[in-house]
C-alpha atoms as a PDB file:
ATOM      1  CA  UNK A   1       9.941  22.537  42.098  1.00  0.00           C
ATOM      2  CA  UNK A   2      12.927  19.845  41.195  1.00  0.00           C
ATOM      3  CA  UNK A   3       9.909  17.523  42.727  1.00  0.00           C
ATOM      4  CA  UNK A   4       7.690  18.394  39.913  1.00  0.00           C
ATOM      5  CA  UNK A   5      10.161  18.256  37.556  1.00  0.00           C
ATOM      6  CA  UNK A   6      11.804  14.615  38.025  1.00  0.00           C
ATOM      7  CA  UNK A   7       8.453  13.108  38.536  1.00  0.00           C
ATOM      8  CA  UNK A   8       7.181  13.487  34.909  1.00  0.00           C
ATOM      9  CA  UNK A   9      10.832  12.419  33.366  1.00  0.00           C
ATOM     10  CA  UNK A  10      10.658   9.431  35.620  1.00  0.00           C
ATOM     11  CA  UNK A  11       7.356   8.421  34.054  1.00  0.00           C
ATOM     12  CA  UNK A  12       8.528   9.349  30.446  1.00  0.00           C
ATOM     13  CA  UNK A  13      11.720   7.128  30.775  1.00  0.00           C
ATOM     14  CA  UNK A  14       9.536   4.225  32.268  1.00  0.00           C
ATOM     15  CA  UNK A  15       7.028   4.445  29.624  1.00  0.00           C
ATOM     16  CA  UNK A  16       9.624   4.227  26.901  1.00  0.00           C
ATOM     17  CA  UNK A  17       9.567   0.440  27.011  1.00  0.00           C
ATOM     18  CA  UNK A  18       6.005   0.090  26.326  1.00  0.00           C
ATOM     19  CA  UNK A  19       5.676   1.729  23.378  1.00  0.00           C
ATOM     20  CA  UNK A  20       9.013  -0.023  21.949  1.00  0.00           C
ATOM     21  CA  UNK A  21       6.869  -2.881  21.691  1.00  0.00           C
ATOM     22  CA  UNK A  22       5.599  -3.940  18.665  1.00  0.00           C
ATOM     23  CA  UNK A  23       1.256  -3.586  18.704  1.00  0.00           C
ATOM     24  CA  UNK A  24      -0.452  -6.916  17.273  1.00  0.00           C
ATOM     25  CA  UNK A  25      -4.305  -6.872  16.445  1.00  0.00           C
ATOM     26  CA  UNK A  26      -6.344  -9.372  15.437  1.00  0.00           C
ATOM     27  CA  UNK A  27      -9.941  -8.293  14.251  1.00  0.00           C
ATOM     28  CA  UNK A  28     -12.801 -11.305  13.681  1.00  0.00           C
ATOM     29  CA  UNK A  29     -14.237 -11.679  10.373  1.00  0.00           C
ATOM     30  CA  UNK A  30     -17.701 -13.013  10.767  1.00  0.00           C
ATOM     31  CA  UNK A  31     -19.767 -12.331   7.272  1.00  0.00           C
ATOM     32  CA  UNK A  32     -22.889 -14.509   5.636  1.00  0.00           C
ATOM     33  CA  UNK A  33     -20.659 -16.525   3.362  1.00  0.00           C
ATOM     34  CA  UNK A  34     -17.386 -16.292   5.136  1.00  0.00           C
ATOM     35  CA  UNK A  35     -15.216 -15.919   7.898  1.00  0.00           C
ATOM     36  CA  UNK A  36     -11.356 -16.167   9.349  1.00  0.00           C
ATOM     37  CA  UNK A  37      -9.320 -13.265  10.522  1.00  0.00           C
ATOM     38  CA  UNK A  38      -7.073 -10.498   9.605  1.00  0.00           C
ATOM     39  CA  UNK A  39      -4.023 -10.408  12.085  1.00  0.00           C
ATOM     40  CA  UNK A  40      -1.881  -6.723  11.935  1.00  0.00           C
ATOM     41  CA  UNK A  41       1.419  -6.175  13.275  1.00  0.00           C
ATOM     42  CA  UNK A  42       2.758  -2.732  13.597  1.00  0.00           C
ATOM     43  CA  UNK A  43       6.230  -1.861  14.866  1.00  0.00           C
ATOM     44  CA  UNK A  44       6.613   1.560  14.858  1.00  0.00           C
ATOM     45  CA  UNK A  45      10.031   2.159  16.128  1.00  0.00           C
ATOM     46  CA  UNK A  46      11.337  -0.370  13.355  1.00  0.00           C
ATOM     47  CA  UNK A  47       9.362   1.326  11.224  1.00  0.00           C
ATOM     48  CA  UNK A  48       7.165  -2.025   9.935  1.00  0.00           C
ATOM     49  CA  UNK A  49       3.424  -2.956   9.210  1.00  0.00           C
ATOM     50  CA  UNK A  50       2.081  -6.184   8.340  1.00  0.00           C
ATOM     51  CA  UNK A  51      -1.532  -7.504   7.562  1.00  0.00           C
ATOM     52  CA  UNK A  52      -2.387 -10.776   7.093  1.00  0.00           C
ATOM     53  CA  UNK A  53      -5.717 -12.273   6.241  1.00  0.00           C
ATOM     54  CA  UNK A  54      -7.314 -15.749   6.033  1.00  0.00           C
ATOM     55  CA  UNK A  55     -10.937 -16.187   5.252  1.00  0.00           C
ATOM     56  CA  UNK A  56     -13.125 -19.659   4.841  1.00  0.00           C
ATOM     57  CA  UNK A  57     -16.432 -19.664   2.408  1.00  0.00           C
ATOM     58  CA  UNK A  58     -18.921 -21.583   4.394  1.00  0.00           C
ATOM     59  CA  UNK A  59     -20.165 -23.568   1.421  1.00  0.00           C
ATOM     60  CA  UNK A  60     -17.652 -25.608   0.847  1.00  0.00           C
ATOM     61  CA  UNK A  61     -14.668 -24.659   2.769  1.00  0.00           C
ATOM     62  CA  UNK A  62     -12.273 -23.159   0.361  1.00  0.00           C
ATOM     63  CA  UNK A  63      -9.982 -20.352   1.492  1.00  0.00           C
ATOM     64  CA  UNK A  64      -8.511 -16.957   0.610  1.00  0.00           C
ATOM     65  CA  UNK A  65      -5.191 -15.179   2.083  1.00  0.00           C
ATOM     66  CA  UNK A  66      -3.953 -11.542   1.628  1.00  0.00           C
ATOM     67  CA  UNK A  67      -0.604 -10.940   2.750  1.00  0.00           C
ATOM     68  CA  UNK A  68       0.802  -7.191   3.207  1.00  0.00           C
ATOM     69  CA  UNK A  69       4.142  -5.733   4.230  1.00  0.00           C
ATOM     70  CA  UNK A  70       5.407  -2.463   4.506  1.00  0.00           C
ATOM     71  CA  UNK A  71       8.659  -1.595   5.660  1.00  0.00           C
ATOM     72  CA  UNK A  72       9.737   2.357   6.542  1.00  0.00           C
ATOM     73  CA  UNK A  73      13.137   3.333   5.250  1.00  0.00           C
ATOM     74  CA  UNK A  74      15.450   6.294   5.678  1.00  0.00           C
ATOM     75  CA  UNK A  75      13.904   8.062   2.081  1.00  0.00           C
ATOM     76  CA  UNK A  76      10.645   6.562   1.790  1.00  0.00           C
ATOM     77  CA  UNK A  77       9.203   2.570   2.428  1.00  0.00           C
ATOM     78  CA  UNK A  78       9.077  -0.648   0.494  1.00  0.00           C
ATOM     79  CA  UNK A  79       5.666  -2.659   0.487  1.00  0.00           C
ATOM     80  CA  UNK A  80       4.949  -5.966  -1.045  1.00  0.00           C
ATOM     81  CA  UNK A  81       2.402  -8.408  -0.934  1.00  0.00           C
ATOM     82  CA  UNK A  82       0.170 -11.397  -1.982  1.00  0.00           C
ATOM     83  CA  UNK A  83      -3.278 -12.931  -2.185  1.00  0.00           C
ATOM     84  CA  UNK A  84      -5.084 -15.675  -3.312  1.00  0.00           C
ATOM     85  CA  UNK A  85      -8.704 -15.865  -4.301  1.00  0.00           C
ATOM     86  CA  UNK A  86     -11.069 -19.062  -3.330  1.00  0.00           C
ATOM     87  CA  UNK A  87     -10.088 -20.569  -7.323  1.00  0.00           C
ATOM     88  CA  UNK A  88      -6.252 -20.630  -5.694  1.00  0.00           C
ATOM     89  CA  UNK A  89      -5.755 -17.949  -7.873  1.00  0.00           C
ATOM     90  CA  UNK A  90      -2.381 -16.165  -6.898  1.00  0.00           C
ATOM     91  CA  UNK A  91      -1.935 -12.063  -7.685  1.00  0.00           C
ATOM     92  CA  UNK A  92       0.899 -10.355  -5.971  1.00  0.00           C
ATOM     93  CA  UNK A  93       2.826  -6.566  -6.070  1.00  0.00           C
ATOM     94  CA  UNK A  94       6.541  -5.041  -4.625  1.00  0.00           C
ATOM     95  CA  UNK A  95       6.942  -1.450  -4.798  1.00  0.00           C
ATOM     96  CA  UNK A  96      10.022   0.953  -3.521  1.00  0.00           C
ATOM     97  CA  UNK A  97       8.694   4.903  -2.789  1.00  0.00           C
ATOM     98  CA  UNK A  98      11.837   7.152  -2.485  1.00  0.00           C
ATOM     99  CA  UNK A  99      11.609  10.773  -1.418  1.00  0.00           C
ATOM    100  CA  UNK A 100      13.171  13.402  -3.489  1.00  0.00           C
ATOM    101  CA  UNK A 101      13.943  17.314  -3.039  1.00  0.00           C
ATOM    102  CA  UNK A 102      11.229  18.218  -5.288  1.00  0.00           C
ATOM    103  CA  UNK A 103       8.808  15.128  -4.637  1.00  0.00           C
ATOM    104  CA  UNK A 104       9.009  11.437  -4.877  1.00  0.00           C
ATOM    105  CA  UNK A 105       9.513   8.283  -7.449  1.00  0.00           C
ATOM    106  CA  UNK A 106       8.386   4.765  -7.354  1.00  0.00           C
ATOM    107  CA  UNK A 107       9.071   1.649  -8.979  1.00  0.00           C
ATOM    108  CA  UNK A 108       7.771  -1.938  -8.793  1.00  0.00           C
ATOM    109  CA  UNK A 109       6.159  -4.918 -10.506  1.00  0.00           C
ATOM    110  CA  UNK A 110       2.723  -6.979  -9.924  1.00  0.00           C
ATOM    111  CA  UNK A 111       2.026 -10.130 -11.129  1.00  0.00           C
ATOM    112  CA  UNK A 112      -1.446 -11.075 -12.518  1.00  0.00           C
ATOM    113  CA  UNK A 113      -3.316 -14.145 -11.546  1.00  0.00           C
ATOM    114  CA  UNK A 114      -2.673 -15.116 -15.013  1.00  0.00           C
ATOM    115  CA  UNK A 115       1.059 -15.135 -14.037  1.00  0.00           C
ATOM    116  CA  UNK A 116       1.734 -11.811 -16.181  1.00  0.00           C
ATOM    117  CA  UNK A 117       4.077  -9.786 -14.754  1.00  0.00           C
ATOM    118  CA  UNK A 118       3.920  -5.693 -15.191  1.00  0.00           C
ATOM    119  CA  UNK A 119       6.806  -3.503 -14.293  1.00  0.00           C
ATOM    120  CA  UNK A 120       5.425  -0.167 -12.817  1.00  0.00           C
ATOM    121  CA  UNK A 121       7.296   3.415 -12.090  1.00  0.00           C
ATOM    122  CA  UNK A 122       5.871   7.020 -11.100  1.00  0.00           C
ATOM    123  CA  UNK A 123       7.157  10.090  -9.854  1.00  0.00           C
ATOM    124  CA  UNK A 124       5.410  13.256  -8.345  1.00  0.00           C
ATOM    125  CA  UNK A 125       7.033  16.971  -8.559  1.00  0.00           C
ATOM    126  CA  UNK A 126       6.238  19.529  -6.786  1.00  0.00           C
ATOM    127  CA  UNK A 127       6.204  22.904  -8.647  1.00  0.00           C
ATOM    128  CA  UNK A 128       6.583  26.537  -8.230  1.00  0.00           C
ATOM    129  CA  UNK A 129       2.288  26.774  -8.805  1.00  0.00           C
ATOM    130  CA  UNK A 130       1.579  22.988  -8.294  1.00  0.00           C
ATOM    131  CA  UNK A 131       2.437  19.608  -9.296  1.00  0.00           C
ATOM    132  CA  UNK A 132       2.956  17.333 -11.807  1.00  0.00           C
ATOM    133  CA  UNK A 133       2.860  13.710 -11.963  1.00  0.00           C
ATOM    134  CA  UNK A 134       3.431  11.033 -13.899  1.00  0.00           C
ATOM    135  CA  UNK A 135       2.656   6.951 -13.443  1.00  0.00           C
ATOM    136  CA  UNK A 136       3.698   4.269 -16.287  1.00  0.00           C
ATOM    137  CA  UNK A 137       2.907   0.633 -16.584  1.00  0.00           C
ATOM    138  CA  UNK A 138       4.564  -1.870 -19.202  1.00  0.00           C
ATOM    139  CA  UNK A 139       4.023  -5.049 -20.312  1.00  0.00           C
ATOM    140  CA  UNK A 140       5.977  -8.428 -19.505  1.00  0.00           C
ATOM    141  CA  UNK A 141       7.203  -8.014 -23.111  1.00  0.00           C
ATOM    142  CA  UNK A 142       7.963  -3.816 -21.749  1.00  0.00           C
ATOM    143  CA  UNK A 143       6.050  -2.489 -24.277  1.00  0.00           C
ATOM    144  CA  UNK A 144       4.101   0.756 -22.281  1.00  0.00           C
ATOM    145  CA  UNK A 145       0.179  -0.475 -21.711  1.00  0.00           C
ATOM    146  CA  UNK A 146      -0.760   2.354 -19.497  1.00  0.00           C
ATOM    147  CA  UNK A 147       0.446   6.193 -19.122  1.00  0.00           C
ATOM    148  CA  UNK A 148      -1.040   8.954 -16.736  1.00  0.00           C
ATOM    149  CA  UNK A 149       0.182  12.176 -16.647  1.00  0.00           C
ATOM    150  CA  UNK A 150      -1.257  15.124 -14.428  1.00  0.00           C
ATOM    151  CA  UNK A 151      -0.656  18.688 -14.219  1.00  0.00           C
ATOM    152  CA  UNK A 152      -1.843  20.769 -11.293  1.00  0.00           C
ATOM    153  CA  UNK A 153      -1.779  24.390 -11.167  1.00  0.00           C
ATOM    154  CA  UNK A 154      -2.615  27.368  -9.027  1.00  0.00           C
ATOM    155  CA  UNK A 155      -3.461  30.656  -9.759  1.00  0.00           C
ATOM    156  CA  UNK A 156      -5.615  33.447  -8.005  1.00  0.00           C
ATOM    157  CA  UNK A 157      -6.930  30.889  -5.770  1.00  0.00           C
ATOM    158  CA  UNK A 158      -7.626  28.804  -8.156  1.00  0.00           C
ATOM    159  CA  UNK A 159      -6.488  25.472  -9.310  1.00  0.00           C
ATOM    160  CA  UNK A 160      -6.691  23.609 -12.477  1.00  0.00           C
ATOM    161  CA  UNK A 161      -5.977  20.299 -13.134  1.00  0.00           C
ATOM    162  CA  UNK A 162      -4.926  18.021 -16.520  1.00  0.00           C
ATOM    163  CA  UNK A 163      -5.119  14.348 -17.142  1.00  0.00           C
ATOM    164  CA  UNK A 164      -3.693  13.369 -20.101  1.00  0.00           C
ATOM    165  CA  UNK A 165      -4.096   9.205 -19.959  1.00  0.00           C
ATOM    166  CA  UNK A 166      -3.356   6.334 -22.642  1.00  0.00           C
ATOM    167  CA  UNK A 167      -4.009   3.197 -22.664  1.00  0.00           C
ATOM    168  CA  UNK A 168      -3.499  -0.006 -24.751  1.00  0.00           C
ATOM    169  CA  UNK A 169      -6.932  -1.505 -25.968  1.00  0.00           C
ATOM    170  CA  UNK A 170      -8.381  -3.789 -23.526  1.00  0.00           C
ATOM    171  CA  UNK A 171      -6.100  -2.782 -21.157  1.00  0.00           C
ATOM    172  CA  UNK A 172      -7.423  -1.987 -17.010  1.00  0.00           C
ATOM    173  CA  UNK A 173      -4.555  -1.052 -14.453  1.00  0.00           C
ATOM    174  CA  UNK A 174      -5.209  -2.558 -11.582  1.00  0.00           C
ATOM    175  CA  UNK A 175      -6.336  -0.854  -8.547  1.00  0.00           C
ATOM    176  CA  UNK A 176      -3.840  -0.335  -6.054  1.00  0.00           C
ATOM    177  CA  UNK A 177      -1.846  -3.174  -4.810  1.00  0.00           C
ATOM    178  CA  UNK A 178       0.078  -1.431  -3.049  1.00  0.00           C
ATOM    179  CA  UNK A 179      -2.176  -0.419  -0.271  1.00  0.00           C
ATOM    180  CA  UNK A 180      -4.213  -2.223   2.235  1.00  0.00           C
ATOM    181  CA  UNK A 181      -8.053  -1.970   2.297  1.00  0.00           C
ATOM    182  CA  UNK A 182      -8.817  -2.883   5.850  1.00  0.00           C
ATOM    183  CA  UNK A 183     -12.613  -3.900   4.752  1.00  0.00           C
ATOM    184  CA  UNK A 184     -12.008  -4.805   1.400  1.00  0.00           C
ATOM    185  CA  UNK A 185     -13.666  -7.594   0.176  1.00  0.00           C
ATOM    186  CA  UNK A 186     -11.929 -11.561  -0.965  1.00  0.00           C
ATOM    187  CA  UNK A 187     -12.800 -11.048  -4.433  1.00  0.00           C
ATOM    188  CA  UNK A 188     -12.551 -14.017  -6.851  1.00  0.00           C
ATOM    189  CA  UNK A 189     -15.089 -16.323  -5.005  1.00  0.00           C
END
């Protein structure tokens, strides 16, 4: 039986090494009006992710790049990132998520291709019947552009939910940032 038993732990301390390693990927693009390639990195005992991207437009050669970085951390992760359309048009994000007792908060900026920079912050609670959550966005000038606030609750198997949002005039948040769309599309061509 002591056999049977040293042979697995000998193959689990061997294999230790190999997944140490950090995993790199590197996927083709290959579309009608572009191509390039999105290269992703992912180191899970240090806890990191990166994805970077670099696309050509066949007509005339121009190129975008989306850069994204996410780094775990002992109450949450910090991710950041930038990319720039085919117009060399630069947009780019940071954002710290913390873990709480009772939920989580964020804070962060982006920065427009304009060059506008927003300062954003949210927070989720958990709740005896629910949740509730908030996000805010302000203005370079920190006036508040954008508020959403949700309410969750259940009851008899039930739930209900409330959005309360407001939002300056002509204002859009943008979508999120913050997160990596594997097959998103280079917009801005």
């Amino acid at each position: 039986m002591k056999k049977f038993l040293f042979v697995p732990a000998l193959a689990a301390v061997l294999a230790i090494p190999a997944f140490a390693e950090p995993v790199t990927k590197t996927v083709t693009i290959d579309r009608p009006n572009y191509d390039g390639t999105r290269t992703i990195v992912r180191d899970k005992d240090a806890g990191t992710l990166s994805r970077d991207t670099q696309v050509t437009r066949a007509s005339d050669g121009a190129t975008a790049t989306r850069e994204y970085d996410r780094t775990r951390t002992a109450d949450g992760f910090t991710a950041s990132g930038t990319s720039t359309n085919f117009k060399g048009e630069t947009r780019s994000f940071e954002r710290t998520h913390t873990r709480t007792d009772t939920g989580s908060v964020s804070s962060g900026n982006y920065t427009t291709r304009g060059g506008e920079t927003y300062t954003t912050s949210g927070s989720r609670n958990r709740t005896e019947t629910g949740f509730t959550a908030n996000q805010t966005i302000k203005n370079p000038e920190g006036a508040t552009v954008y508020n959403r606030d949700v309410t969750a609750t259940r009851a008899d198997g039930q739930i209900s939910r409330s959005v309360n949002v407001t939002r300056a005039e002509g204002f859009h948040p943008p979508r999120r940032p913050d997160r990596p769309q594997a097959n998103r599309r280079q917009r801005g061509h």
